[in-house]
N, C-alpha and C. Protein backbone atom coordinates (compact mmCIF):
# COMPACT_ATOMS: atom_id res chain seq x y z
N UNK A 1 -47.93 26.76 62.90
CA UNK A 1 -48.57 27.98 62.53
C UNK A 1 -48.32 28.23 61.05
N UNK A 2 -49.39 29.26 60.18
CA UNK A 2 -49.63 28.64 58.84
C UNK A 2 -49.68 30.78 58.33
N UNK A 3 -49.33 30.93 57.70
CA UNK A 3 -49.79 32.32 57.41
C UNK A 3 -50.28 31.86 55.68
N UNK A 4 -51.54 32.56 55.71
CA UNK A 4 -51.81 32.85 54.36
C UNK A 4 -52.17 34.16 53.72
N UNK A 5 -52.57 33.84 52.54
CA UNK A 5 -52.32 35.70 51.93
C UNK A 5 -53.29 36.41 53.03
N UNK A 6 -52.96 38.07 53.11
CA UNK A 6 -53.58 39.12 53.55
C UNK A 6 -53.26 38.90 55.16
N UNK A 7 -52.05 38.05 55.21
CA UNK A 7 -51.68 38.56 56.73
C UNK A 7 -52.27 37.45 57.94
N UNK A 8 -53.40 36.72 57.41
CA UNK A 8 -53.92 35.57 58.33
C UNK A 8 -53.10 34.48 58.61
N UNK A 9 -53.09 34.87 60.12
CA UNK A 9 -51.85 33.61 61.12
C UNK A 9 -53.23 32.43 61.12
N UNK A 10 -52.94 31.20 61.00
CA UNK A 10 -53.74 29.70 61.34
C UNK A 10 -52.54 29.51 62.14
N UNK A 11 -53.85 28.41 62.85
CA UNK A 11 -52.96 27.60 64.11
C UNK A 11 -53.43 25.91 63.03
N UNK A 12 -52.85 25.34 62.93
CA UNK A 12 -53.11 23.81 62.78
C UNK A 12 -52.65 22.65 63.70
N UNK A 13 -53.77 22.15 64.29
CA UNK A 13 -53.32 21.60 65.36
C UNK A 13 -53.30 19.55 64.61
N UNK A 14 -52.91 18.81 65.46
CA UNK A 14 -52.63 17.31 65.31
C UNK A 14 -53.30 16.86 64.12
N UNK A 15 -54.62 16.60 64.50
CA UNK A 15 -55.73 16.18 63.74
C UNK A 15 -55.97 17.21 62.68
N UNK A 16 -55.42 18.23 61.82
CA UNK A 16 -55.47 18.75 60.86
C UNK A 16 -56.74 19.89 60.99
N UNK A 17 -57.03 20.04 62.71
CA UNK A 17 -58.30 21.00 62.81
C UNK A 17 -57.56 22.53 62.32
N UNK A 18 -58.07 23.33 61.35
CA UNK A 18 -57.34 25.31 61.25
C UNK A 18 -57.97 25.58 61.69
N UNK A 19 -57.28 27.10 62.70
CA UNK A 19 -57.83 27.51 63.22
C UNK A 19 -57.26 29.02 62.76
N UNK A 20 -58.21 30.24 63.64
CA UNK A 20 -57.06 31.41 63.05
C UNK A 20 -56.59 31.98 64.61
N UNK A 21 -55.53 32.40 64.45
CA UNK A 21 -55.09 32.73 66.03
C UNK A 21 -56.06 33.36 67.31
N UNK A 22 -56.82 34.24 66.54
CA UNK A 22 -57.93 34.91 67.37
C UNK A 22 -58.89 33.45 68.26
N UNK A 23 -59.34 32.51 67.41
CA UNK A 23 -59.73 31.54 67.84
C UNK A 23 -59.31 30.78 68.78
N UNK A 24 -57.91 30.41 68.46
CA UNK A 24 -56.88 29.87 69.11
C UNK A 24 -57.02 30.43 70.61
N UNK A 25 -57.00 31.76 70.90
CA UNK A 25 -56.34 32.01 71.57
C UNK A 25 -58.16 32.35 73.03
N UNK A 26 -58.70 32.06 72.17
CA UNK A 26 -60.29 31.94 72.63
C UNK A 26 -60.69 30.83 73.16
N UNK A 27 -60.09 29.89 72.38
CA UNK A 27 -60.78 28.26 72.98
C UNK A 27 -59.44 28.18 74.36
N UNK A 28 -58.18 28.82 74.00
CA UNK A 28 -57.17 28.40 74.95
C UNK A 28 -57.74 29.38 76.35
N UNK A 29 -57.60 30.39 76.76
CA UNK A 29 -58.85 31.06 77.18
C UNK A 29 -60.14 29.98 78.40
N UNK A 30 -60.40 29.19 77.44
CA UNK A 30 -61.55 28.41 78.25
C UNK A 30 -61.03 27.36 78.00
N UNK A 31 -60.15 27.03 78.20
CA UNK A 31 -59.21 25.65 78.88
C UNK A 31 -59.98 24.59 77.59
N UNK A 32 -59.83 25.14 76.37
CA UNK A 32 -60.67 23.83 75.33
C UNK A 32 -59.56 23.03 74.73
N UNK A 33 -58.11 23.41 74.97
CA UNK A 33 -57.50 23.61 74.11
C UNK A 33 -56.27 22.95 74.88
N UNK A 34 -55.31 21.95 74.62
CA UNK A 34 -53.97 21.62 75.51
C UNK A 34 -52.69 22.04 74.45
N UNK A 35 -51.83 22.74 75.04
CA UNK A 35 -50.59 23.25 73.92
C UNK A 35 -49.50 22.23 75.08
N UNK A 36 -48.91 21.71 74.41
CA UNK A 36 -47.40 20.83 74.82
C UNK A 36 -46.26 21.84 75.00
N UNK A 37 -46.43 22.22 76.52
CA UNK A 37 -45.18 22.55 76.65
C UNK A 37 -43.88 22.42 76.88
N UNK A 38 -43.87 20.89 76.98
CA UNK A 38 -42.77 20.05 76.98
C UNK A 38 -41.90 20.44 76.13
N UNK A 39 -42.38 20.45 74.41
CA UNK A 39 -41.74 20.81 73.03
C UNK A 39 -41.16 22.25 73.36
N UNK A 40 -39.86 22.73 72.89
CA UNK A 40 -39.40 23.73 72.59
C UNK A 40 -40.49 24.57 71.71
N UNK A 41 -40.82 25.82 71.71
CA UNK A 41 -41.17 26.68 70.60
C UNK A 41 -40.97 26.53 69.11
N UNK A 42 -39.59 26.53 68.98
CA UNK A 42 -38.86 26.77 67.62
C UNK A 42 -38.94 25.30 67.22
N UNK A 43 -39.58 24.16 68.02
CA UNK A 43 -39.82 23.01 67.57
C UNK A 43 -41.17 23.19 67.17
N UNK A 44 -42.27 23.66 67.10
CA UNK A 44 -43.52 23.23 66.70
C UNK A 44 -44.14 22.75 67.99
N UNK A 45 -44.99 23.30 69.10
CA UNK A 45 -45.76 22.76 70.05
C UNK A 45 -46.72 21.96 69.52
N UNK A 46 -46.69 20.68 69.88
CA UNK A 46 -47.93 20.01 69.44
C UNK A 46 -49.27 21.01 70.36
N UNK A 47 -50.53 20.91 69.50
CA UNK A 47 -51.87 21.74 69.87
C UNK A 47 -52.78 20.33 70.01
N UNK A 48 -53.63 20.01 71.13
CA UNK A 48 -54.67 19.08 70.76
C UNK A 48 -56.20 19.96 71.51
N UNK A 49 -56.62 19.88 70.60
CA UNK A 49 -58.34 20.41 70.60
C UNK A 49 -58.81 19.63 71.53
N UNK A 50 -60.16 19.85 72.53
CA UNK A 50 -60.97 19.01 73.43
C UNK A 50 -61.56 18.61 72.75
N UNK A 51 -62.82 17.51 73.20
CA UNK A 51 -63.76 17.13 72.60
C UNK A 51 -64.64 18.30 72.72
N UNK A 52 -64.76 19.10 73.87
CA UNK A 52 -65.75 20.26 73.82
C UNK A 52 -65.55 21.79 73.36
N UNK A 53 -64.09 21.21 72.85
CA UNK A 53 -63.42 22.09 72.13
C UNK A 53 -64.10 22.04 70.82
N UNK A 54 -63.82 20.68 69.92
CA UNK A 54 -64.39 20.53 69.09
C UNK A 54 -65.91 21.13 68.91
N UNK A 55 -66.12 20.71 69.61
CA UNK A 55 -68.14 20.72 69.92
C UNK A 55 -68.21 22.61 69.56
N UNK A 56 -67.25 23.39 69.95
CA UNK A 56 -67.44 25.30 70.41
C UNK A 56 -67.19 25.08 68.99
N UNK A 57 -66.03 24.87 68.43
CA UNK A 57 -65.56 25.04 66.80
C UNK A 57 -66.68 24.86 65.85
N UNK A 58 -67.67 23.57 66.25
CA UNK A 58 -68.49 23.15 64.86
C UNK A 58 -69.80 24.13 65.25
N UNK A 59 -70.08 24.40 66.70
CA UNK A 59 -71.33 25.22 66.79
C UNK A 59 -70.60 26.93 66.44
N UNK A 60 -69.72 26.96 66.16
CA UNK A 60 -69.22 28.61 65.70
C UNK A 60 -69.26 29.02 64.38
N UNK A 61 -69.14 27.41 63.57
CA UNK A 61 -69.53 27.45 62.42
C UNK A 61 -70.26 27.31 61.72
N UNK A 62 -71.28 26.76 62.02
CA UNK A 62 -72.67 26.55 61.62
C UNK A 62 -73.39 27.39 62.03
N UNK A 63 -72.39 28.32 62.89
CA UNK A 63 -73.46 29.55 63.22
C UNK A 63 -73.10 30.77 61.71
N UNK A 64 -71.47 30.90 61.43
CA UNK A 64 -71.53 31.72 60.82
C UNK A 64 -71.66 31.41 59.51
N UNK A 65 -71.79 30.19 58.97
CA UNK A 65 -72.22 29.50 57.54
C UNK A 65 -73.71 29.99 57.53
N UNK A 66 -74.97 29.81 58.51
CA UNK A 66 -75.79 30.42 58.59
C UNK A 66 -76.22 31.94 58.25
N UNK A 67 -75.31 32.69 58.79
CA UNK A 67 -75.26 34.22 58.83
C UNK A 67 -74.48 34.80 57.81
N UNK A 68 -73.87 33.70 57.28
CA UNK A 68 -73.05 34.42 56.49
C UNK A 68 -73.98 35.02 54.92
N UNK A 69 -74.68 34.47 54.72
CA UNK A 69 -75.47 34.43 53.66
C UNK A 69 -75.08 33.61 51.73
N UNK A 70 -75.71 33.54 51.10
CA UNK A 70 -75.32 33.55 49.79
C UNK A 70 -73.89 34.42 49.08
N UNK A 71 -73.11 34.14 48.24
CA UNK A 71 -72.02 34.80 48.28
C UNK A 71 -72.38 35.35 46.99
N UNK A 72 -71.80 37.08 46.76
CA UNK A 72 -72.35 37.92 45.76
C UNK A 72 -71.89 36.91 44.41
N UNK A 73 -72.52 37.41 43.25
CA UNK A 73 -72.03 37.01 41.92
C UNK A 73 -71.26 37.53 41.48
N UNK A 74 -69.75 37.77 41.01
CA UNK A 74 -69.08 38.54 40.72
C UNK A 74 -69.43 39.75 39.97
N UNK A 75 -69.11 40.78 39.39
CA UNK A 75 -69.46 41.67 38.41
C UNK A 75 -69.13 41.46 37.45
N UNK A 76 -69.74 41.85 36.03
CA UNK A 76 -69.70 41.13 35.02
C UNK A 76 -68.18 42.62 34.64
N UNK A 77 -67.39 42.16 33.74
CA UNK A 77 -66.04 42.67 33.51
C UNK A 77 -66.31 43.94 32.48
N UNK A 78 -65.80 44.87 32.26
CA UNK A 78 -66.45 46.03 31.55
C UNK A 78 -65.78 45.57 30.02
N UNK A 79 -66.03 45.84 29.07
CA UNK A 79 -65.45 45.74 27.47
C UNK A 79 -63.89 46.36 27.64
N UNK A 80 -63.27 45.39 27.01
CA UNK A 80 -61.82 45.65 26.80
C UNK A 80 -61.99 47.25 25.88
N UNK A 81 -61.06 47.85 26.22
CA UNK A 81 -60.90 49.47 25.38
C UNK A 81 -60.09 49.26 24.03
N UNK A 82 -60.85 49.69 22.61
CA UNK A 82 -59.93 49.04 21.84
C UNK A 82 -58.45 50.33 21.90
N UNK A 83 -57.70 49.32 21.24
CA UNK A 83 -55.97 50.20 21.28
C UNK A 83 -56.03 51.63 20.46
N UNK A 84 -55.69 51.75 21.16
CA UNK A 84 -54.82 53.53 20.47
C UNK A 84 -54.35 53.43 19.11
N UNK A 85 -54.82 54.31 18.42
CA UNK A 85 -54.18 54.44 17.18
C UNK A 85 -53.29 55.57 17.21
């Protein structure tokens, strides 16, 4: 498990698939998903994705790469204020 800025937990499983926990816990849910419970916790559970696991992941994303749209242009930066005299 992977945290990056603003608080987002990833799951990274074997094959280097990220995921974000919400997901994770969606594909596990519909049995897409095998967690090793053999491994201790505090060891790192190995995660392996299905093949139709895979298959939900790439059609979830090509759905929201679709929808997502064009990404804004930033705003152009306002004029530095000159210094105080």
């Amino acid at each position: 498990m992977q945290t990056k800025g603003r608080g987002s937990t990833f799951v990274l499983t074997r094959d280097r698939t990220r995921m974000t926990i919400a997901t994770f816990q969606s594909l596990d849910k519909r049995g897409l998903v095998h967690l090793d419970t053999s491994v201790p916790l505090f060891q790192g559970r190995p995660i392996t994705v299905t093949a139709e696991g895979h298959r939900a992941l790439d059609q979830h994303r090509m759905h929201t790469e679709t929808t997502a749209g064009p990404a804004a242009a930033p705003s152009p930066r306002a004029p530095a204020a000159a210094p105080r005299r």
